[in-house]
Protein backbone atom coordinates (compact mmCIF):
# COMPACT_ATOMS: atom_id res chain seq x y z
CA UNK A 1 103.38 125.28 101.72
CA UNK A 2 100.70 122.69 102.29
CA UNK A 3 98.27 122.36 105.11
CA UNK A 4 95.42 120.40 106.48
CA UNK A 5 93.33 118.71 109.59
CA UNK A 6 92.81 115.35 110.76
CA UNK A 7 90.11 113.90 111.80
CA UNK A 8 87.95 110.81 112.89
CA UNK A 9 86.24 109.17 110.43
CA UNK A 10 83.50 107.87 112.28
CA UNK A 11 82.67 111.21 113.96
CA UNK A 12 84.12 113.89 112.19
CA UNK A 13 85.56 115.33 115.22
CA UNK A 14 89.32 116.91 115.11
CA UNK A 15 92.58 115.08 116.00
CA UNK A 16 95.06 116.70 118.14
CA UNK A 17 98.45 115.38 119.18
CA UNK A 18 98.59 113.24 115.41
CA UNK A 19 101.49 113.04 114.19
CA UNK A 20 101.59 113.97 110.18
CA UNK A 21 104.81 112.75 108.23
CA UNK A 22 105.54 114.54 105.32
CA UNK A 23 108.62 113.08 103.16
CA UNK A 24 110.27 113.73 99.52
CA UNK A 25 110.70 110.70 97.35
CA UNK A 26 114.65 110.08 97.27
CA UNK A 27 114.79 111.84 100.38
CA UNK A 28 115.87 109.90 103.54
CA UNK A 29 114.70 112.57 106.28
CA UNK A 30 110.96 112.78 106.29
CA UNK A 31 109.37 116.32 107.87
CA UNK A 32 107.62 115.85 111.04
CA UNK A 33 104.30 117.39 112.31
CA UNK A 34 102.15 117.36 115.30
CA UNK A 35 98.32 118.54 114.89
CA UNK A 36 97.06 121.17 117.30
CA UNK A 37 94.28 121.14 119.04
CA UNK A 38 91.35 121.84 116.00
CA UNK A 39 93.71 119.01 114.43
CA UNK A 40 95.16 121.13 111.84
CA UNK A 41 98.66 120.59 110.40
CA UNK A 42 100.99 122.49 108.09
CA UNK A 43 104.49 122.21 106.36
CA UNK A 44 106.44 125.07 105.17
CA UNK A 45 109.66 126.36 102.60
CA UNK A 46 109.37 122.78 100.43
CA UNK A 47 110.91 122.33 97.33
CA UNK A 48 108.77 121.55 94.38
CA UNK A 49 108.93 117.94 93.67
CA UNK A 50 106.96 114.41 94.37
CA UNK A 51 106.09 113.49 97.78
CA UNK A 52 104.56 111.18 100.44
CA UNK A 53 101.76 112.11 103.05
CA UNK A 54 100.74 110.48 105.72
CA UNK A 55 99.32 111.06 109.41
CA UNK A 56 98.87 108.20 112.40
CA UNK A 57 99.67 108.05 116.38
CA UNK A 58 102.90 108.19 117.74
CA UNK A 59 104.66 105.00 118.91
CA UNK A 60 103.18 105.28 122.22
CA UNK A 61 99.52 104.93 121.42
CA UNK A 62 97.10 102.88 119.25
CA UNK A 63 93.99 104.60 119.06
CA UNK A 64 94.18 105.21 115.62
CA UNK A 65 95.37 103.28 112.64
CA UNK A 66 98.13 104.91 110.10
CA UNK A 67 96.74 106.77 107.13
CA UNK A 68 98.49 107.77 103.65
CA UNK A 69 96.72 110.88 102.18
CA UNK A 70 94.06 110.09 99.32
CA UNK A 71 94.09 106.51 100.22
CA UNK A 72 90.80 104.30 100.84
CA UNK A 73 91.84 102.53 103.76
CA UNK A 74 94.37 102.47 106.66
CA UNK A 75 97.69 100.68 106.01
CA UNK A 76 100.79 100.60 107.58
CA UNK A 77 103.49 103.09 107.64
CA UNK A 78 105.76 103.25 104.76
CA UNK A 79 108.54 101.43 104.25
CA UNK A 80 111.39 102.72 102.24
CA UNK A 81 111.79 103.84 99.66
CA UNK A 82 107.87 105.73 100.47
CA UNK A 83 105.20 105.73 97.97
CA UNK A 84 104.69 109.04 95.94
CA UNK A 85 100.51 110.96 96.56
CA UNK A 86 101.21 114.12 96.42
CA UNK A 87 103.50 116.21 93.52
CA UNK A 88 104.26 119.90 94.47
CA UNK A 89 105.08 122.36 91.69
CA UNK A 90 107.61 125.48 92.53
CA UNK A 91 106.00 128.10 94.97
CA UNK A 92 102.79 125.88 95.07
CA UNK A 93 100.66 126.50 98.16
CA UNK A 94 97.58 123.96 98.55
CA UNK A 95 95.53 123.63 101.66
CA UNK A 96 92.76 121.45 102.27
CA UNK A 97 94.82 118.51 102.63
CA UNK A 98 92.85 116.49 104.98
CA UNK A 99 92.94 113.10 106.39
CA UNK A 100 90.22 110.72 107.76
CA UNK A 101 91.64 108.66 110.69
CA UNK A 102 90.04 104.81 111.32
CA UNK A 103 89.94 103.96 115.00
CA UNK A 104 91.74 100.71 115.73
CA UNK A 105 89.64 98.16 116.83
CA UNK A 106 90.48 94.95 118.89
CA UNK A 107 89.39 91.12 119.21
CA UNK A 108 89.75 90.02 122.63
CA UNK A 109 87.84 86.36 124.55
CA UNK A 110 89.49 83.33 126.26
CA UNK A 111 91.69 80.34 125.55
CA UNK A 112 89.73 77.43 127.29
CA UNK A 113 91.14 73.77 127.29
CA UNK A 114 88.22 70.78 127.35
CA UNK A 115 87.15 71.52 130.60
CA UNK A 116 86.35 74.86 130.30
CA UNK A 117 89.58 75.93 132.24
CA UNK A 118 91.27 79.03 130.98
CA UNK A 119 94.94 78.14 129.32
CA UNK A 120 97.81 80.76 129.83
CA UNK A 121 100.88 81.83 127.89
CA UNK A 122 98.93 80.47 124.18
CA UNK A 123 100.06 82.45 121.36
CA UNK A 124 96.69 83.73 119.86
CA UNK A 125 97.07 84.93 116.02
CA UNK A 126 94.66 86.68 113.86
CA UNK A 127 94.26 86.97 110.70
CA UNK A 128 92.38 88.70 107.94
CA UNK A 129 89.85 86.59 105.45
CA UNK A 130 89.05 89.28 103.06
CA UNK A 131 91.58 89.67 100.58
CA UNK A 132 93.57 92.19 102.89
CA UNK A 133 96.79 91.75 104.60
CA UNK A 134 96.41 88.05 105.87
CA UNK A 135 98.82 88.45 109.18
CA UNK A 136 96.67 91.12 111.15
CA UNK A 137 97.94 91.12 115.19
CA UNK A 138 99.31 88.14 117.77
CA UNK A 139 97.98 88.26 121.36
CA UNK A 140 99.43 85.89 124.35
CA UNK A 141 96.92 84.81 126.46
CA UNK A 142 96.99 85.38 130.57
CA UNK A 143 96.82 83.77 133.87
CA UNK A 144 92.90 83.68 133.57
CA UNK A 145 93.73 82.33 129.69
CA UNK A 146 92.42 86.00 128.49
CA UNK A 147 93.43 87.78 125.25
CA UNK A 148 93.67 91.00 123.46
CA UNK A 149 94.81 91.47 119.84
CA UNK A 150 94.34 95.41 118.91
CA UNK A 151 95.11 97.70 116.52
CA UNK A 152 93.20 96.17 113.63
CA UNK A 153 90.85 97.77 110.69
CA UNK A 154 87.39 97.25 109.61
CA UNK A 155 87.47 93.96 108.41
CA UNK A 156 86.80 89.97 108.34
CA UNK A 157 89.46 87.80 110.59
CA UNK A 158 89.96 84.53 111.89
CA UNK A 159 91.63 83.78 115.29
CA UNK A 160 93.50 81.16 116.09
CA UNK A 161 95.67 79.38 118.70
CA UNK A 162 98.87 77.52 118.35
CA UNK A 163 99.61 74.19 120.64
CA UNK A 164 102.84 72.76 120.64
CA UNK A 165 103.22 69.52 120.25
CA UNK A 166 105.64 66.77 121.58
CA UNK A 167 107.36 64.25 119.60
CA UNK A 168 108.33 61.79 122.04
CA UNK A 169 104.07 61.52 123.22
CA UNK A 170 103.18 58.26 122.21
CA UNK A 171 101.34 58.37 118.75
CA UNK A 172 97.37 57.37 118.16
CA UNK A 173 96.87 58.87 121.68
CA UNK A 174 94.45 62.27 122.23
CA UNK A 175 96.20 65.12 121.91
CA UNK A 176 95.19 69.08 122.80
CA UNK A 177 95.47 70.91 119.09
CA UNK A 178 95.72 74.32 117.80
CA UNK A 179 92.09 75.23 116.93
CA UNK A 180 90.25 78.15 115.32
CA UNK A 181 87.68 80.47 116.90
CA UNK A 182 85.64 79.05 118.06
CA UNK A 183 86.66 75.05 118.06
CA UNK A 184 88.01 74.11 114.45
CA UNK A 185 90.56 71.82 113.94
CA UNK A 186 92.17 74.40 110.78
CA UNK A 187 92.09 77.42 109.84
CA UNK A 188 89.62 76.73 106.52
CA UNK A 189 87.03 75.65 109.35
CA UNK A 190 87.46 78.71 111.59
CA UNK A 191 84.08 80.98 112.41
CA UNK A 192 84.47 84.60 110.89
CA UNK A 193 84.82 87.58 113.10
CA UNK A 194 83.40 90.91 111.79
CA UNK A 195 84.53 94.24 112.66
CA UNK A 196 82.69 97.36 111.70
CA UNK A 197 82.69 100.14 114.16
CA UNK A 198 83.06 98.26 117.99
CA UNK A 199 85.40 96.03 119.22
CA UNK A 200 84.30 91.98 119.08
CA UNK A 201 84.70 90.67 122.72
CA UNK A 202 84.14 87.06 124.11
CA UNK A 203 85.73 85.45 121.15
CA UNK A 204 86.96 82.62 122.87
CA UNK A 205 88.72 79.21 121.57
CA UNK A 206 88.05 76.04 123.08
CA UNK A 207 91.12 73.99 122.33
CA UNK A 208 89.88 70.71 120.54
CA UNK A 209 91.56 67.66 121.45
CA UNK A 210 92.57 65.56 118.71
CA UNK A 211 93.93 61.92 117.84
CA UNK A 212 97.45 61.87 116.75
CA UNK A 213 99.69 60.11 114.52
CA UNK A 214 103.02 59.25 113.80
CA UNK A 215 105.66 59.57 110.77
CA UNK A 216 108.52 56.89 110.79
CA UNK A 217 111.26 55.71 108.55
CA UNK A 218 115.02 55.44 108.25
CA UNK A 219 117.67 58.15 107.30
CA UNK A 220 120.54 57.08 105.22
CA UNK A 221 123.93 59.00 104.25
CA UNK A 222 125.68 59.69 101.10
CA UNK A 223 127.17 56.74 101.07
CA UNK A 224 123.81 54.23 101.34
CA UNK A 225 124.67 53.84 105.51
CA UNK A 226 122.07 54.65 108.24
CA UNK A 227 122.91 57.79 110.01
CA UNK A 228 122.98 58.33 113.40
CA UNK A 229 121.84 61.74 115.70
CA UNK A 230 120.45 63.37 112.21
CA UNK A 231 118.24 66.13 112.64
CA UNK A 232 114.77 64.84 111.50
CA UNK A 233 111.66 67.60 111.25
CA UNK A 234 107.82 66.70 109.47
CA UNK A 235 106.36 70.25 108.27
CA UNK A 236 102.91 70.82 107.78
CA UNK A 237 101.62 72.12 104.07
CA UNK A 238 98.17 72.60 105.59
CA UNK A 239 96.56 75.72 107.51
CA UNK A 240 97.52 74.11 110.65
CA UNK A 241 101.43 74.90 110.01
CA UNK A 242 102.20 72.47 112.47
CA UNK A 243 105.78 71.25 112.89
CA UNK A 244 107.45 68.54 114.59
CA UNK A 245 111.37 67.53 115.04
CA UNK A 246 113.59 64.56 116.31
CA UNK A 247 116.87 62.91 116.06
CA UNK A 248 117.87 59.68 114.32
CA UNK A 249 119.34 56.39 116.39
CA UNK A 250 121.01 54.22 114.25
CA UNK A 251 119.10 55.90 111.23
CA UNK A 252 115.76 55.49 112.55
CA UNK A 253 113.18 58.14 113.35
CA UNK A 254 109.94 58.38 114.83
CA UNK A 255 107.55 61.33 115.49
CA UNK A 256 104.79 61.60 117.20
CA UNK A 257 102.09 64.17 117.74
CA UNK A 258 100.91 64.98 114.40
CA UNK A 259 97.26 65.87 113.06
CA UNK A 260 96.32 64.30 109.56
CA UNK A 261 97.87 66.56 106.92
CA UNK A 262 100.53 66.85 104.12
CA UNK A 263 103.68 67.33 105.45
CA UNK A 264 107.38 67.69 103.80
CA UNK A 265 110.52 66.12 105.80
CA UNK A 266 113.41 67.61 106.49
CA UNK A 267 116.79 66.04 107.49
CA UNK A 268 119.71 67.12 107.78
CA UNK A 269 123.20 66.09 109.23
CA UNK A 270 125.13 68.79 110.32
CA UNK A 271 128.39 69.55 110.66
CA UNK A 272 129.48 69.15 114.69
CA UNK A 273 129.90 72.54 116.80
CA UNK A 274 132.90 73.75 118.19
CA UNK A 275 134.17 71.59 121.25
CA UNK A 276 131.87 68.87 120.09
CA UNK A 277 133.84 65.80 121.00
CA UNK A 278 131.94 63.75 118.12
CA UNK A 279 134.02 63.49 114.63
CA UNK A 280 133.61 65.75 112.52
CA UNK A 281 130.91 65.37 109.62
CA UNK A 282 130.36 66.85 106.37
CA UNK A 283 126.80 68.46 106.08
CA UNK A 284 124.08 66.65 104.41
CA UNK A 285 120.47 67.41 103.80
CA UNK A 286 117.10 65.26 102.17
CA UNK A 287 113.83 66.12 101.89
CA UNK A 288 110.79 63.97 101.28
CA UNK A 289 107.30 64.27 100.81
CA UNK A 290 104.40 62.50 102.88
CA UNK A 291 100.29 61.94 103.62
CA UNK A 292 99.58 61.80 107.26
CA UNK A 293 95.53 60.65 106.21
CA UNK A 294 93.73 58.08 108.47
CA UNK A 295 96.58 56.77 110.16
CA UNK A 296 100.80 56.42 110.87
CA UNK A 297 102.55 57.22 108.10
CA UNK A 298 105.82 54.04 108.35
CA UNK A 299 108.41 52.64 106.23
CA UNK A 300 110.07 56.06 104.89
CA UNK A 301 113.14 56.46 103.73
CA UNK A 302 115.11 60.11 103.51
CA UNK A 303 118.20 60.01 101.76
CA UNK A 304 121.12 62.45 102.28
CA UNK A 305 123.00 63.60 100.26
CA UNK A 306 126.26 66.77 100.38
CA UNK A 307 125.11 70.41 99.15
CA UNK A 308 126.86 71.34 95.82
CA UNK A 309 128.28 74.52 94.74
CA UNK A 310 126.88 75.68 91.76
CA UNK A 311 128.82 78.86 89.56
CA UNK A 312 127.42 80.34 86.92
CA UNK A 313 127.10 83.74 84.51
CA UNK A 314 124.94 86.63 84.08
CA UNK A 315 124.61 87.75 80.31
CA UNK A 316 123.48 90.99 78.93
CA UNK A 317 120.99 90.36 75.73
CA UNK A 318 120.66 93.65 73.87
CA UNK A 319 123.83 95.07 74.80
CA UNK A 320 126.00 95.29 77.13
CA UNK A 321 126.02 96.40 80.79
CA UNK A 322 124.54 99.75 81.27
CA UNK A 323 127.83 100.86 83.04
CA UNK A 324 131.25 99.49 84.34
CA UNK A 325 130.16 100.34 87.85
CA UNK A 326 129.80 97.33 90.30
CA UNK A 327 126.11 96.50 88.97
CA UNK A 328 124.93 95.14 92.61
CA UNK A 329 122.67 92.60 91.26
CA UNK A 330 122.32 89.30 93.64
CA UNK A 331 121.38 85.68 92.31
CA UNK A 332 119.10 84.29 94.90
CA UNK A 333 117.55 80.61 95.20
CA UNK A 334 114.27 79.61 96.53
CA UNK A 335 112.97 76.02 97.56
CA UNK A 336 109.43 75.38 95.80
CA UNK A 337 108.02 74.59 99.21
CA UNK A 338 108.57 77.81 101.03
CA UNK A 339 107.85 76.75 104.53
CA UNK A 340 111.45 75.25 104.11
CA UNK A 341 112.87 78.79 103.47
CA UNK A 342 113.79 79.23 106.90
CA UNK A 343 114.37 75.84 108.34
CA UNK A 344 117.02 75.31 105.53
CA UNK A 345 120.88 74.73 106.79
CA UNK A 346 122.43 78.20 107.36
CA UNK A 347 118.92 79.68 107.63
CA UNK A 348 117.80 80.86 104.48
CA UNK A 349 118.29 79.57 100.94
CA UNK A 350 121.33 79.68 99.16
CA UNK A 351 122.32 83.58 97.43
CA UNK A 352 125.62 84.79 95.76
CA UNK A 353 126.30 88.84 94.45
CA UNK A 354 127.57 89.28 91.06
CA UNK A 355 130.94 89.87 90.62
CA UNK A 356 132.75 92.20 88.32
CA UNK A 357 132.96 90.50 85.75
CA UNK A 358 129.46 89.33 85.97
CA UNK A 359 130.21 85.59 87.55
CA UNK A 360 128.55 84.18 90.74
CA UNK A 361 128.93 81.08 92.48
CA UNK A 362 125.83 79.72 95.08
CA UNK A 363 127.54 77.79 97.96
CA UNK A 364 125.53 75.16 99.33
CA UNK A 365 123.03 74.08 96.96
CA UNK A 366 120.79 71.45 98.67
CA UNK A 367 119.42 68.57 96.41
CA UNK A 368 115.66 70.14 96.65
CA UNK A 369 113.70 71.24 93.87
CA UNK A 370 115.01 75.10 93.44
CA UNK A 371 113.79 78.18 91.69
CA UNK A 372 116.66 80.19 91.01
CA UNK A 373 116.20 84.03 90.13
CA UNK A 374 118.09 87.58 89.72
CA UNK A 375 117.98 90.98 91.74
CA UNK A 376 118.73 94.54 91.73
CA UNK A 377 119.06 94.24 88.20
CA UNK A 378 119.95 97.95 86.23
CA UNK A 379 117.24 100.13 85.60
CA UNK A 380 115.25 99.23 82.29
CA UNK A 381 116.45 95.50 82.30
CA UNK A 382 114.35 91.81 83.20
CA UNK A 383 115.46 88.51 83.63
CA UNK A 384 114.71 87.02 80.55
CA UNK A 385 115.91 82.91 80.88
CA UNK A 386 117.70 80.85 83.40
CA UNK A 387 119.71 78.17 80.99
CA UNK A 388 120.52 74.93 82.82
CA UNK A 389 122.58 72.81 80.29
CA UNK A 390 120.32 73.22 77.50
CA UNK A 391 117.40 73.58 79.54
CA UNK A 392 115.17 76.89 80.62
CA UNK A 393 114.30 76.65 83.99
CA UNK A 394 113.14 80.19 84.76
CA UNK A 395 110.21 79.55 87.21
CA UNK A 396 110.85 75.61 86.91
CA UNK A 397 111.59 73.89 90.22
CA UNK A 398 115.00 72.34 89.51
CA UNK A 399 116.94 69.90 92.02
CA UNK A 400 120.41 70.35 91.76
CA UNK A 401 123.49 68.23 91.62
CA UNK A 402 121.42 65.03 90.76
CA UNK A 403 124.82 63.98 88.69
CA UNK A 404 128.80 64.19 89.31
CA UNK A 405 128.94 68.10 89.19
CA UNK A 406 126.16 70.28 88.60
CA UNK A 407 126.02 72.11 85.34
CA UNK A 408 126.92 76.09 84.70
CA UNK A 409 124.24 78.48 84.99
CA UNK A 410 123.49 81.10 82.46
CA UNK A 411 120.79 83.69 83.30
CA UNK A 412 120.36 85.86 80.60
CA UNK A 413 118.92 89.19 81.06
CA UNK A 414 117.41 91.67 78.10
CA UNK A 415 116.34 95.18 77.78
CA UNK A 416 113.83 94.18 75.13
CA UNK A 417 110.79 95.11 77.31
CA UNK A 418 107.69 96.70 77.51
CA UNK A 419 106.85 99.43 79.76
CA UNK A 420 103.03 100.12 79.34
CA UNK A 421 101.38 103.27 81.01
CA UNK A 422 98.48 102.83 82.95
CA UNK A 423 95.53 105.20 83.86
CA UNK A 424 93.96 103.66 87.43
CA UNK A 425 90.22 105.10 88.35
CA UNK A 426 88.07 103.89 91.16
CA UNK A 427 84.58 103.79 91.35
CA UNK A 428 84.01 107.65 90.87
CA UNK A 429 85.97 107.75 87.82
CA UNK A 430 88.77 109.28 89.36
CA UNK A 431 91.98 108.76 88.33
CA UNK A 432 94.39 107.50 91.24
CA UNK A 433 97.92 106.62 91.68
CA UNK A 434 97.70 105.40 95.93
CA UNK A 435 96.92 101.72 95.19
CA UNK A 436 98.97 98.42 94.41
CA UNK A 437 99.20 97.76 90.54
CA UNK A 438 100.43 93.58 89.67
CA UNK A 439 100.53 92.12 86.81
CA UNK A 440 100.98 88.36 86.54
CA UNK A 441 101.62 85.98 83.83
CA UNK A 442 98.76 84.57 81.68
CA UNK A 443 99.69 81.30 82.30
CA UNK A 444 98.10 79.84 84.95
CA UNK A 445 101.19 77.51 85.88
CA UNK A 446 103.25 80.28 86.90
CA UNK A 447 100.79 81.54 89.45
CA UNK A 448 101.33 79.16 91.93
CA UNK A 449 105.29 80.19 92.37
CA UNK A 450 104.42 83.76 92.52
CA UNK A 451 107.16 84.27 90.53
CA UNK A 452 107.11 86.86 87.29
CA UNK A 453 105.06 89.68 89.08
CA UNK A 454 105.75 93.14 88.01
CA UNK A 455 104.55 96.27 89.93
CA UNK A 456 104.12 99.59 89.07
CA UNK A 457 104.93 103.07 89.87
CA UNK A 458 103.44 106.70 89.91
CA UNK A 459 104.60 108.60 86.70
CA UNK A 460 103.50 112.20 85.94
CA UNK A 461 100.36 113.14 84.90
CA UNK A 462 98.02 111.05 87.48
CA UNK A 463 99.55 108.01 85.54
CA UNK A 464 101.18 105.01 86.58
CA UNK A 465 104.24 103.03 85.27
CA UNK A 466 103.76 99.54 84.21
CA UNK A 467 107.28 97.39 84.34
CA UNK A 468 109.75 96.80 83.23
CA UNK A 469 108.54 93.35 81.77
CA UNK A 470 108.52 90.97 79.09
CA UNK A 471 106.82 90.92 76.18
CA UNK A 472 103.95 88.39 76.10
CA UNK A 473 100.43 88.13 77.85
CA UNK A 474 99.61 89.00 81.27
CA UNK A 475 96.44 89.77 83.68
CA UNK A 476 96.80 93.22 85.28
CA UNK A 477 94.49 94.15 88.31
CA UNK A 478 94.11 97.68 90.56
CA UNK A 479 94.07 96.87 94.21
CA UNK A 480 93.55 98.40 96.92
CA UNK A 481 97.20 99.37 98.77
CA UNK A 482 96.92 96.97 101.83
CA UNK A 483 95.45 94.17 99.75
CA UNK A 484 99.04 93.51 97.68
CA UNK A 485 100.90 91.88 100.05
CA UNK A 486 98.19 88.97 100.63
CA UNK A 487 99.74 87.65 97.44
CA UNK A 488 102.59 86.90 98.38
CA UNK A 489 101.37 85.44 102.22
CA UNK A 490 98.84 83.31 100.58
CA UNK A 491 99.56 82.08 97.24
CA UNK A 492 96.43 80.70 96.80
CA UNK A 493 94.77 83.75 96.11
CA UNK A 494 96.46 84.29 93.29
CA UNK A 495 93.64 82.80 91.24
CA UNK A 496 91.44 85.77 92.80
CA UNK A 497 93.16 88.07 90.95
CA UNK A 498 93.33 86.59 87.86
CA UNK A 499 89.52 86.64 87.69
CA UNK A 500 89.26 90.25 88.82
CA UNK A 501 92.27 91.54 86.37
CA UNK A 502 92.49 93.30 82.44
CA UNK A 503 93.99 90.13 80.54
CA UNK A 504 96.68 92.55 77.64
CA UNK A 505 99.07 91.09 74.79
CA UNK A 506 102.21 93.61 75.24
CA UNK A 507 105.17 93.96 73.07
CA UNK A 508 108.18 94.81 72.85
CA UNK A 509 108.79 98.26 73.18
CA UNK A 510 104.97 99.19 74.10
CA UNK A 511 104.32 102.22 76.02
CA UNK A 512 100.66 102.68 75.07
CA UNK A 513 98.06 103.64 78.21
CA UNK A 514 95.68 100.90 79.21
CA UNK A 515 92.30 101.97 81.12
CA UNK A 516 92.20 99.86 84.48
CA UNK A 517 89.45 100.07 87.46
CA UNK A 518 90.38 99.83 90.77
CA UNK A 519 88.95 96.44 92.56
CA UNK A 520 89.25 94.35 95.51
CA UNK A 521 89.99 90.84 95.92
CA UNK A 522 86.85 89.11 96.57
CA UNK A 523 86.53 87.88 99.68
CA UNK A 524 88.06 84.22 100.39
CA UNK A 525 85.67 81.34 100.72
């Protein structure tokens, strides 16, 4: 049996009517509890094993922010599989099991165009600054052009609103922006909003008007011919993530309504829709690359050419599979520019499963640089090389089908590993296992693909498992839970870690314990 109360952790004061969610790792039906009033809680008749604890409101309310037991700071609920923080031994009874409840806090002002007029139906996001969870709440703005974004933690944000643009308006011509609290052009220029204890009201965002520019230029076919009615679309690389979209005539493009920025093209001719009346046309796709900076950006050219199919093989190094049972490992791809993840034909990149008899084919392939990579590999086993003709491309941006017929693919995967232990302690000396554990590369290349990461797990003893990984050099770092998934949202901090981490030379077959402090990510500048 365990028990426990919940509380505030500003006041102090009991919690009634929280719900407290008690589930067993590999289990898929968590135990539910309500607190009564003194805010006390209590599960009985569990087996001895590894579990996860947590308390927060029910979906109805958003007082309070979710908690996981022994954790530093509010998060969100778990996912699946749940995160072990608490390991019951057979007939164990512990009490005492309390948890500290933040009260959600809330950003709220006005959207107000140049004259000072409140703007309704904008799309208000904000965002965290501190090394946290960068996508924090959305708010849509009212008749009177008022917002509300709630439910956020202690922290530093940003908020921002999102204008849509136009791409027939007429370019070099003053255009209403999205803009930053509280009138920045990007999000790098944005004022910071602080929130300790109180809600921050009359943030408000006075939409900056900006001048505009174009992007123009010609899209041709596979066969060298201008292309008419091809989907054209300019996305932004900047904070702004600003997008804009058109059709060809006669293989010409223009448009309009852009800020000064870096922004990749997209186009794309697609095949016609059933009941279309036009003939029928094999999909192409071309990308291209282009500096909207101090005026029109003219002259391009995209050219098109037909997604390839490329097959390949997975290979065992070390032995071979660890049983005959369908292995469920799936090859995926991924452009190098991942605002084109979703914007890509189909809707997301290319991905094949593994057959059998460990063959896969990717349908589709677009001629963009790709990264391609493995998973749901077996337990114990990495990706160790991706062999392109006689090249390794693992973490290499590779564009495919530059010749006749793109080459075979051989990734080659190895049990040859290391699997480190590691002992995590914060700033008490404690030893902890509720916190996000990465370890990246050494080389600094790598970084920016966010590729080669490995997490870790709780193991027994207040211990937690490193890998599995390859042998080599790598920067491990302790973070707080809520702080992991910033990496992967904003690659860019990547380079914050790396400053903050344990650099270690592991090898093969090293299970030694390494000593690591928990940190956070300093705060972003």
């Amino acid at each position: 049996m365990i028990s426990g109360r919940v509380t505030e952790r500003s006041s102090g004061r009991s919690l009634p009517r929280i719900v407290v969610t008690l589930t067993r790792i590999g289990s898929s039906m968590p135990q539910v509890s309500v607190t009564d009033d003194d805010g006390r809680y209590e599960f009985t008749e569990l087996e001895p094993g590894e579990y996860a604890l947590s308390a927060g409101p029910d979906q109805h309310r958003s007082t309070y922010l979710h908690q996981r037991y022994g954790a530093d700071a509010p998060g969100l609920p778990d996912v699946e599989p749940p995160r072990p923080n608490l390991v019951l031994a057979a007939g164990e009874r512990r009490s005492g099991l309390d948890i500290a409840l933040w009260r959600a806090l809330a950003i709220e002002g006005r959207v107000l165009d140049p004259r000072e007029n409140g703007m309704a139906s904008k799309t208000v996001l904000v965002k965290r600054i501190d090394g946290r969870v960068r996508f924090a709440a959305s708010a849509t703005t009212d008749d009177r052009g008022m917002y509300r974004a709630f439910g956020l933690a202690p922290g530093r944000y940003r908020a921002c609103t999102e204008i849509e643009q136009d791409s027939d308006a007429a370019s070099d011509s003053m255009r209403l922006g999205s803009t930053c609290y509280p009138a920045a052009a990007n999000e790098g220029g944005g004022g910071e909003i602080v929130l300790t204890s109180q809600d921050a009201t009359g943030i408000d965002i006075r939409v900056q008007q900006f001048r505009s520019y174009s992007i123009s230029g010609f899209v041709v076919g596979s066969t060298g011919s201008p292309v008419d009615d091809a989907f054209v679309g300019a996305y932004s690389l900047d904070d702004s993530g600003q997008s804009v979209s058109g059709t060809t005539r006669r293989g010409e493009f223009v448009l309009n309504g852009l800020a000064p920025g870096r922004y990749v093209l997209q186009a794309s001719l697609a095949e016609p829709n059933p009941g279309d009346r036009r003939p029928y046309r094999d999909l192409e796709v071309g990308y291209a690359s282009v500096d909207v900076i101090g005026g029109d950006a003219a002259g391009l050219t995209v050219s098109l050419s037909k997604p390839v199919d490329v097959s390949g093989r997975v290979r065992f190094d070390g032995g071979g599979p660890p049983s005959s049972r369908r292995l469920g490992m799936v090859v995926q791809t991924a452009p190098a520019v991942e605002r084109l993840a979703f914007s890509m034909p189909g809707g997301r990149p290319p991905f094949s499963p593994v057959n059998d008899d460990l063959s896969f084919e990717l349908k589709g392939v677009s001629r963009l640089p790709m990264i391609v990579r493995v998973i749901g590999l077996p337990d114990g086993w990495v990706l160790k090389s991706v062999l392109y003709g006689r090249r390794d491309i693992m973490y290499v941006p590779t564009e495919f089908g530059s010749g006749p017929s793109p080459e075979p693919l051989e990734l080659i995967v190895t049990n040859r590993v290391a699997e480190p232990m590691l002992r995590v302690v914060n700033e008490e000396g404690r030893a902890i296992t509720s916190c996000q554990v990465i370890a990246i590369p050494a080389d600094p290349a790598r970084w920016r693909l966010a590729l080669g990461f490995a997490a870790a797990t709780p193991a027994p003893g207040g211990l937690m498992r490193l890998g599995p990984m390859l042998p080599g050099e790598y920067i491990v770092a302790a973070i707080p839970l809520d702080e992991g998934a910033v990496l992967f949202n904003d690659p860019t901090r990547v380079d914050a870690l790396a400053a903050i981490g344990r650099r270690v030379t592991l090898a093969e077959g090293d299970h030694r314990t390494l000593d690591v402090r928990l940190v956070s990510l300093p705060s972003k500048q």
